[in-house]
N, C-alpha and C. Protein backbone atom coordinates (compact mmCIF):
# COMPACT_ATOMS: atom_id res chain seq x y z
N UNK A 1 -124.34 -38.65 -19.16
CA UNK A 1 -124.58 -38.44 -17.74
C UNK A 1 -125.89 -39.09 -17.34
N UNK A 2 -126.33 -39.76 -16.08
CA UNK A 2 -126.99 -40.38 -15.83
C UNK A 2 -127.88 -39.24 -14.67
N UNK A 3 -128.87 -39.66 -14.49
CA UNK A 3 -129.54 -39.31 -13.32
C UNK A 3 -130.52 -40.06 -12.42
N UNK A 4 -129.80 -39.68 -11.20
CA UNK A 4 -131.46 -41.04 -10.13
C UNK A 4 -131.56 -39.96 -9.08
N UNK A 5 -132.87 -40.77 -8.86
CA UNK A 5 -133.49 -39.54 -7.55
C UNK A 5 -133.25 -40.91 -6.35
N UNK A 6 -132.91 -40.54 -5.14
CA UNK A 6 -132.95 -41.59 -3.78
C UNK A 6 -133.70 -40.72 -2.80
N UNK A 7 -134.35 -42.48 -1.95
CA UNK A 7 -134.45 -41.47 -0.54
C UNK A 7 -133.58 -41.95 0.91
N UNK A 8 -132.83 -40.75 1.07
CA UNK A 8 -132.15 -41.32 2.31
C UNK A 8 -132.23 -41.18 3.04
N UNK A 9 -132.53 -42.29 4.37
CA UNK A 9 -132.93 -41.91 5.72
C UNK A 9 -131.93 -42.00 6.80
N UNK A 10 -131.78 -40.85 7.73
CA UNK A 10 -130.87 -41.08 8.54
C UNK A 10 -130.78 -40.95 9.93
N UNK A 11 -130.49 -42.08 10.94
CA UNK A 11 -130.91 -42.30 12.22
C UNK A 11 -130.03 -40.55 12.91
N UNK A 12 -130.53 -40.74 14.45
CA UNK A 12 -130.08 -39.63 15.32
C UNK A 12 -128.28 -39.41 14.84
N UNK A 13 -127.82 -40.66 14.91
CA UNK A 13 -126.35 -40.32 15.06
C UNK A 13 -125.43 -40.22 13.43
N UNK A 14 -126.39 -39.87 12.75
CA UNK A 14 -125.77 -39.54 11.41
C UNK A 14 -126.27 -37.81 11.23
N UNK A 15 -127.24 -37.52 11.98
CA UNK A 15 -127.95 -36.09 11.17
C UNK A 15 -126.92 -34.92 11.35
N UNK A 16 -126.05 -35.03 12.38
CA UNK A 16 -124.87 -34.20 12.43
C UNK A 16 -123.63 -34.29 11.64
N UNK A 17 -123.73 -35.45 10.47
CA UNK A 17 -122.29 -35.44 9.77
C UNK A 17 -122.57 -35.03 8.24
N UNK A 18 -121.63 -34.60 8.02
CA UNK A 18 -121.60 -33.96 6.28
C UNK A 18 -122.05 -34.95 5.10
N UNK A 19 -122.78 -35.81 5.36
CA UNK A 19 -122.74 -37.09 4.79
C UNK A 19 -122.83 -36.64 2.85
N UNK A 20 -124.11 -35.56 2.43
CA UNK A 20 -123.84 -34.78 1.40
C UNK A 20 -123.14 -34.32 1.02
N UNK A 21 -122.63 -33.73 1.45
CA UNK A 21 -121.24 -32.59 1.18
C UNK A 21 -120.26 -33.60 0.82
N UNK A 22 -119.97 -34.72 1.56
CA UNK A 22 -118.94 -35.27 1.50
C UNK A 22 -118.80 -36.54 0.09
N UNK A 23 -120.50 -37.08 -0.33
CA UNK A 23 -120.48 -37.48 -1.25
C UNK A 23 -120.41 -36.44 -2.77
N UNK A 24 -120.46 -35.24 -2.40
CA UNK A 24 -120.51 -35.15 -3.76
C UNK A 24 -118.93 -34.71 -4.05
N UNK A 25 -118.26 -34.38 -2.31
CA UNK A 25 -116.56 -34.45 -2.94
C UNK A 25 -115.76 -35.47 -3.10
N UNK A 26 -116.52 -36.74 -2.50
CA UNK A 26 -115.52 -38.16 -2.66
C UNK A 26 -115.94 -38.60 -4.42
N UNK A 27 -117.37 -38.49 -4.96
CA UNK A 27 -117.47 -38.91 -5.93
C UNK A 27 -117.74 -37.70 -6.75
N UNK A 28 -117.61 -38.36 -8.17
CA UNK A 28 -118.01 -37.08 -9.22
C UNK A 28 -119.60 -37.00 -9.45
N UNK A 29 -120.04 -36.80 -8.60
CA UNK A 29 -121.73 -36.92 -8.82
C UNK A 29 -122.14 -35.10 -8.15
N UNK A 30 -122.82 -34.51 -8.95
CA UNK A 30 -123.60 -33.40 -8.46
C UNK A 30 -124.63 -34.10 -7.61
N UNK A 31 -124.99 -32.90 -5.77
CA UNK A 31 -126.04 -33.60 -5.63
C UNK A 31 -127.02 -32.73 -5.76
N UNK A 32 -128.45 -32.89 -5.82
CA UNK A 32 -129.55 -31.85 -5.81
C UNK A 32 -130.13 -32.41 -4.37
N UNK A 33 -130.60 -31.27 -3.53
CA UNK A 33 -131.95 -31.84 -2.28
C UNK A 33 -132.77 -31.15 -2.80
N UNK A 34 -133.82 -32.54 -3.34
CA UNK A 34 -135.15 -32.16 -3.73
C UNK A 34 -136.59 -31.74 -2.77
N UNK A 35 -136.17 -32.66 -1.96
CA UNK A 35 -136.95 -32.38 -0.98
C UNK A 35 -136.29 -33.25 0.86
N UNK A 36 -136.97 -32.71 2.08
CA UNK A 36 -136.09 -32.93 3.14
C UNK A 36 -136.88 -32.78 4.23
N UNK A 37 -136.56 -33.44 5.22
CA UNK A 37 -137.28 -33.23 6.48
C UNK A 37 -136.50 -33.38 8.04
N UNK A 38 -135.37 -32.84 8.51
CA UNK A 38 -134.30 -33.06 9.28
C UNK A 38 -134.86 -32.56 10.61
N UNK A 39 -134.78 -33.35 11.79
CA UNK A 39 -134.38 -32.83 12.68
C UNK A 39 -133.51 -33.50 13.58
N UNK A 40 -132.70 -33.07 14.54
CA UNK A 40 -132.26 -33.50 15.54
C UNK A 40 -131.80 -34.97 15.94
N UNK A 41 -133.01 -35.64 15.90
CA UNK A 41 -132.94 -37.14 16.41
C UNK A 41 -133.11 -38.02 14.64
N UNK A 42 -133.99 -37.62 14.03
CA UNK A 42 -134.10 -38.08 12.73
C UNK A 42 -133.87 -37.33 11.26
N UNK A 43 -133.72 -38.07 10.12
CA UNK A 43 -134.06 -37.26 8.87
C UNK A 43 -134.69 -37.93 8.16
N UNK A 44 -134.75 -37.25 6.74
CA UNK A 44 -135.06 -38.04 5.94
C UNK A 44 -135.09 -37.27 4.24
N UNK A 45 -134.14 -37.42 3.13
CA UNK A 45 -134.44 -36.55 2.03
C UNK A 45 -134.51 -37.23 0.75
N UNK A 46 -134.76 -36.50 -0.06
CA UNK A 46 -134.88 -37.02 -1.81
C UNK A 46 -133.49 -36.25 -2.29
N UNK A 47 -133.06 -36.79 -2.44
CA UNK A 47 -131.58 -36.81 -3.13
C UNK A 47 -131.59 -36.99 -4.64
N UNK A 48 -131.55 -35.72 -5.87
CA UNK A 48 -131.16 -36.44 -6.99
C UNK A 48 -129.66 -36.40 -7.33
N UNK A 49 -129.43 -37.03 -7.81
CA UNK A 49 -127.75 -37.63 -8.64
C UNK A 49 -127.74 -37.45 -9.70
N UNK A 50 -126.67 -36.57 -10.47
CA UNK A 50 -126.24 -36.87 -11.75
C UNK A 50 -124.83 -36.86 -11.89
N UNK A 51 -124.66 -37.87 -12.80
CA UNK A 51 -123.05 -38.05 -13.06
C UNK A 51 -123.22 -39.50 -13.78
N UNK A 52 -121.73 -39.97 -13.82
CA UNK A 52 -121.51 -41.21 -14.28
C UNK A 52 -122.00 -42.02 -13.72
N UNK A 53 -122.72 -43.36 -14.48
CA UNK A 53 -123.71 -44.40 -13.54
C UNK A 53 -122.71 -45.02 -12.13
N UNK A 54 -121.39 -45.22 -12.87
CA UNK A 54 -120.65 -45.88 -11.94
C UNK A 54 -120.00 -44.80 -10.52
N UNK A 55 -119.96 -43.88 -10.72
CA UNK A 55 -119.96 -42.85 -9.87
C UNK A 55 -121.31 -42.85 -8.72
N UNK A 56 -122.45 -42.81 -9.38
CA UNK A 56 -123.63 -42.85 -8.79
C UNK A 56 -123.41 -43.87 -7.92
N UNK A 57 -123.55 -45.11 -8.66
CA UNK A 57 -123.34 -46.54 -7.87
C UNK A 57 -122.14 -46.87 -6.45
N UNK A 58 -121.12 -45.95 -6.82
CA UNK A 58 -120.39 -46.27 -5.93
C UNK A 58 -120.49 -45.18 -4.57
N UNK A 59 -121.12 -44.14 -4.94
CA UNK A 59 -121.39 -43.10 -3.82
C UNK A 59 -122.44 -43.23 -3.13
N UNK A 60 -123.52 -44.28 -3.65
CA UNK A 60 -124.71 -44.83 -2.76
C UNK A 60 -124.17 -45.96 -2.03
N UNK A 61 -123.05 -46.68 -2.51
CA UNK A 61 -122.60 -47.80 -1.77
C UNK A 61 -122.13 -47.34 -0.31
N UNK A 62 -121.09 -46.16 -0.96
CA UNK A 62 -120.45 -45.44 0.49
C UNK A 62 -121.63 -44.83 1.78
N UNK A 63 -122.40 -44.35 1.02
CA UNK A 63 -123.59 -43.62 1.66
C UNK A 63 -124.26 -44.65 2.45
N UNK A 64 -124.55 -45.95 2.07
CA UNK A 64 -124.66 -47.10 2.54
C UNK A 64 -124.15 -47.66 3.60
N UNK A 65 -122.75 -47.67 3.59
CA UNK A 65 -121.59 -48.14 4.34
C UNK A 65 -121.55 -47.29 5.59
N UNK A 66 -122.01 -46.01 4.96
CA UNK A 66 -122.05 -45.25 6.77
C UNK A 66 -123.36 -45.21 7.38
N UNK A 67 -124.04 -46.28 6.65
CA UNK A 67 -125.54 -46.48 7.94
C UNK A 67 -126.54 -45.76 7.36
N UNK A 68 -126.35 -44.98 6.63
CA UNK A 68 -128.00 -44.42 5.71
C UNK A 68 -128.50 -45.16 4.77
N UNK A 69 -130.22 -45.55 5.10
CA UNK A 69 -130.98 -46.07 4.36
C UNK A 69 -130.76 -45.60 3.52
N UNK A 70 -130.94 -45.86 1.67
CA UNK A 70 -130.73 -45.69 0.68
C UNK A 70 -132.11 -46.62 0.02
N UNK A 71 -133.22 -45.78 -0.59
CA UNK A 71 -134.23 -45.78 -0.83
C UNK A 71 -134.60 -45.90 -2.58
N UNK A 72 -135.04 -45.93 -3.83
CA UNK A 72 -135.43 -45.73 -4.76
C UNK A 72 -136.26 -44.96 -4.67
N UNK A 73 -136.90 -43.98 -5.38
CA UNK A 73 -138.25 -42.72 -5.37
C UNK A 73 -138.20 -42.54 -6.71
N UNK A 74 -139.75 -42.30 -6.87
CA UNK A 74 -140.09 -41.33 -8.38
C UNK A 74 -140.60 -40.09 -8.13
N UNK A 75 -140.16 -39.85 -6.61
CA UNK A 75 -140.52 -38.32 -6.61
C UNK A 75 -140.01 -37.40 -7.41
C-alpha cells in the first residue's frame, strides 16, 4: 500500500460537491483530511491517500478533471 499527502484547492463552484466522498468511492484509496480550511466561496485541504499507487494516480487525475488544484505537500 502506498501513501501521499496532496493539497487540494477548490474554487467557489466546487466547495458544494462531494468531490471526497466521491473519490474514495470511485477509487480504492482511503481518504484522510489532515488538515482544511473551507468556506463558501473558497477551500483548500491536505488530503492523505493510501491505497494502490495506481489507484492513487488515477483518483488525483479524476480530482483533476473536475477542476481541483492538485498540489504535492510534506505536511
Amino acid at each position: 500500500m502506498a501513501k501521499r499527502r496532496v493539497m487540494l484547492t477548490f474554487s467557489e463552484e466546487l466547495t458544494k460537491e462531494p468531490i471526497i466522498y466521491n473519490l474514495g468511492q470511485q477509487f480504492k484509496v482511503a481518504t484522510n483530511i489532515r488538515r482544511a480550511d473551507l468556506t463558501n466561496d473558497k477551500g483548500w485541504l491536505v488530503l492523505e491517500l493510501e491505497g494502490e499507487e495506481k489507484e492513487i494516480e488515477d483518483g488525483l487525475a479524476w480530482v483533476t478533471s473536475k477542476g481541483v488544484r492538485v498540489d504535492p505537500t510534506t505536511e
